[in-house]
Protein backbone atom coordinates (compact mmCIF):
# COMPACT_ATOMS: atom_id res chain seq x y z
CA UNK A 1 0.00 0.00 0.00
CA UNK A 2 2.04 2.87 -1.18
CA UNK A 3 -0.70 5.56 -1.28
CA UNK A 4 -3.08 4.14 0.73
CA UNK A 5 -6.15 6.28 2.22
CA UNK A 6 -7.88 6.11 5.45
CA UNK A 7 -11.80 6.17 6.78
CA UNK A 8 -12.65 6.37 10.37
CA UNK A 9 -11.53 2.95 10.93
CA UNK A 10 -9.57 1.39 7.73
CA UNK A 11 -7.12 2.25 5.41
CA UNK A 12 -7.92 1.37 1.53
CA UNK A 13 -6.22 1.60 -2.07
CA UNK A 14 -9.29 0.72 -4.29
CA UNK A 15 -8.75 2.44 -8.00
CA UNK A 16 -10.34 1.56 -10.87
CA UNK A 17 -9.55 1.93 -15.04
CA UNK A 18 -13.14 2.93 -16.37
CA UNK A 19 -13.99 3.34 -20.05
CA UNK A 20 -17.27 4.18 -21.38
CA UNK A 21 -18.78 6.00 -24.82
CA UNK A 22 -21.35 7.92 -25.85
CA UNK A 23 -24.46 6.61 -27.42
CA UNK A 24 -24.15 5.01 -30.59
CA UNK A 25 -20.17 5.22 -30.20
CA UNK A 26 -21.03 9.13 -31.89
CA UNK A 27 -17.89 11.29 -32.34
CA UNK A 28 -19.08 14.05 -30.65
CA UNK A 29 -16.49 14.43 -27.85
CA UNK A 30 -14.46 17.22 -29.67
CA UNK A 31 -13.22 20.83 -29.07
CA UNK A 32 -15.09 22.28 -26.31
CA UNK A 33 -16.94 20.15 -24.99
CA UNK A 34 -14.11 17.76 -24.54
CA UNK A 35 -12.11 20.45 -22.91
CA UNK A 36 -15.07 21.43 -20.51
CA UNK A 37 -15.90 17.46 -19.62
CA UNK A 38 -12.88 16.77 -17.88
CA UNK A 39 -13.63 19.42 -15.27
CA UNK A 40 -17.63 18.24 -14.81
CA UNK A 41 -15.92 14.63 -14.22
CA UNK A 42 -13.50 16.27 -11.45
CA UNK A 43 -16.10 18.31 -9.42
CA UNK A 44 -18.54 15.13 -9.87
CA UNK A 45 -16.36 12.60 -8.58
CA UNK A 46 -15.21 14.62 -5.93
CA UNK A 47 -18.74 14.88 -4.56
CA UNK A 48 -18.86 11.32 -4.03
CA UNK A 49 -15.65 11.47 -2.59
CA UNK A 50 -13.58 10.03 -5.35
CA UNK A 51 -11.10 11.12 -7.24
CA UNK A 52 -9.83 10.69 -10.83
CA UNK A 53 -5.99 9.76 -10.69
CA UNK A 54 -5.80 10.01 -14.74
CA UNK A 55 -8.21 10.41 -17.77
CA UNK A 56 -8.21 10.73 -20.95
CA UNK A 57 -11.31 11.94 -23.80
CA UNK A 58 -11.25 10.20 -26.56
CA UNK A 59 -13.16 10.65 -30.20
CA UNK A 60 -15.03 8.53 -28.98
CA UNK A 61 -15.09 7.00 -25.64
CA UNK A 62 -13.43 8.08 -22.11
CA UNK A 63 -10.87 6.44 -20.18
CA UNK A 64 -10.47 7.29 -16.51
CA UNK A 65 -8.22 5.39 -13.55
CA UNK A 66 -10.45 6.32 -10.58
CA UNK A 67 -9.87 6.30 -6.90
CA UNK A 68 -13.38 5.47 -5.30
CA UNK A 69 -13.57 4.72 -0.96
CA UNK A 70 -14.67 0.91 -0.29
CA UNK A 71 -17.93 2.73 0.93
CA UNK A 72 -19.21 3.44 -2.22
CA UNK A 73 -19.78 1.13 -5.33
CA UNK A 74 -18.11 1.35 -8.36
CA UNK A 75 -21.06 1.08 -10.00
CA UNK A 76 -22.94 4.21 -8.40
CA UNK A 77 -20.13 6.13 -8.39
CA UNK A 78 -19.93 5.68 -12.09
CA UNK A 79 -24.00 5.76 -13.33
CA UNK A 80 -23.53 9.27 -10.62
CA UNK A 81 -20.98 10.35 -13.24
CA UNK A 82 -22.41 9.68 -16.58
CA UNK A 83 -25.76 10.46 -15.32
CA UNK A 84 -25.01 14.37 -13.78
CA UNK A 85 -22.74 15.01 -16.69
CA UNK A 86 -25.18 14.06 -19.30
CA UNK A 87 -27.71 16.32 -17.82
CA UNK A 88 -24.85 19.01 -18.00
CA UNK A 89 -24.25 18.47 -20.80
CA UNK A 90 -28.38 19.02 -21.97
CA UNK A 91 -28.35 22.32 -20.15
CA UNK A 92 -25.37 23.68 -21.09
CA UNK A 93 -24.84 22.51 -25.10
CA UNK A 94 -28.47 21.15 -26.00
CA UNK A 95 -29.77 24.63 -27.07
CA UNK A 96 -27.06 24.87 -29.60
CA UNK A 97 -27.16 21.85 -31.32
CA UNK A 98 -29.24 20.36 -33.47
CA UNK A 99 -29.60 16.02 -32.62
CA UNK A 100 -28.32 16.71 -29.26
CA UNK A 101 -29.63 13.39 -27.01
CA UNK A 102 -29.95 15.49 -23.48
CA UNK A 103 -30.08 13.12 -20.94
CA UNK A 104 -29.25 10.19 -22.42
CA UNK A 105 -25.85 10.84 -24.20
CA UNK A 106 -23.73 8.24 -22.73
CA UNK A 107 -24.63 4.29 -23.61
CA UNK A 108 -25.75 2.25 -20.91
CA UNK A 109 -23.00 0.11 -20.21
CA UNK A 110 -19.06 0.52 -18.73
CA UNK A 111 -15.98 -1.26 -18.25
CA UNK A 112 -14.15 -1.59 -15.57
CA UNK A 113 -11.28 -3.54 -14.14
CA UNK A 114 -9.64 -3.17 -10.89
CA UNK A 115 -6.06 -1.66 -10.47
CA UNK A 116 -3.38 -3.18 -8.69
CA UNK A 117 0.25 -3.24 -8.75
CA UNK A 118 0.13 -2.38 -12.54
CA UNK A 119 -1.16 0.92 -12.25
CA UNK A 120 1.61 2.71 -13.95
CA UNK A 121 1.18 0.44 -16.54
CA UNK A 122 -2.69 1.54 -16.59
CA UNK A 123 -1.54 5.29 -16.24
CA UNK A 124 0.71 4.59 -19.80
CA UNK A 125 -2.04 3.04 -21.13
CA UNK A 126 -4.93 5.88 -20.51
CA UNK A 127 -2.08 8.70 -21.30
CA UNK A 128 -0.91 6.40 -24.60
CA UNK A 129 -4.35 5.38 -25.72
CA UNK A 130 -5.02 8.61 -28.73
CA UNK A 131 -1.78 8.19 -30.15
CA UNK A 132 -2.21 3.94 -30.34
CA UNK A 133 -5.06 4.62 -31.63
CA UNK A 134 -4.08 6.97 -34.46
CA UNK A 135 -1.25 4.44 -35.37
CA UNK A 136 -3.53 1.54 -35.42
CA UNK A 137 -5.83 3.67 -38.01
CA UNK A 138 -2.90 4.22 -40.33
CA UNK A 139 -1.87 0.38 -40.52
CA UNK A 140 -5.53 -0.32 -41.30
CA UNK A 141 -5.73 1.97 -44.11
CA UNK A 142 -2.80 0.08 -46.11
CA UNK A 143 -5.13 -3.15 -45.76
């Protein structure tokens, strides 16, 4: 336990790698809105006090390696997430878009995967992931 945490009565290390997309895998996480989600995801994790360690936007999906207490599940910490942000997102950028989903922006289902001693190797990974990504598009338009 190199960072560990503490509660009242226990000390913990619980962090997670999430990944999730938007509805219909949509491209739609560009510019400003990008930009502006990594902040909502801060302030909204930090109210169920979590906190992301590392994240990355994607085209389109997000990764995130986040630290949430043993008191909370992964799972409600993570539908809290999606769910406040989409609704954000409806008040903030709905009006000026046209096709704009509101409330249900982000698909219904996550991954996630428990960190443990390879979570530098996880922090590579989410830092790493555009520029894999590019390179793997390249090779695949030679085939």
């Amino acid at each position: 336990m190199d960072e560990s945490e503490s509660l009242s009565h226990s000390k913990w290390e619980c962090k997670y790698h999430v990944v999730f997309i938007p509805k219909c895998r949509r491209r739609t996480l560009y510019g400003q809105l990008r930009r502006h989600l990594g902040e909502v995801f801060r302030k909204l994790a930090e109210q169920r006090e979590s906190r992301i360690e590392e994240g990355h936007l994607m085209q389109d999906h997000v990764h995130m390696l986040i630290s949430i207490p043993p008191k909370y599940a992964v799972s409600h910490v993570v539908g809290y997430i999606k769910g406040k942000s989409a609704i954000h997102l409806a008040r903030v950028y709905g009006e000026h878009r046209r096709n704009f989903v509101g409330q249900s922006f982000w698909a219904r289902g996550y991954f996630v995967s428990t960190v443990g001693r390879d979570e530098t190797l996880i922090r590579e990974y989410i830092r790493d992931q555009e520029q894999e990504d590019k390179r793997l598009d390249q090779l695949s338009l030679w085939r």
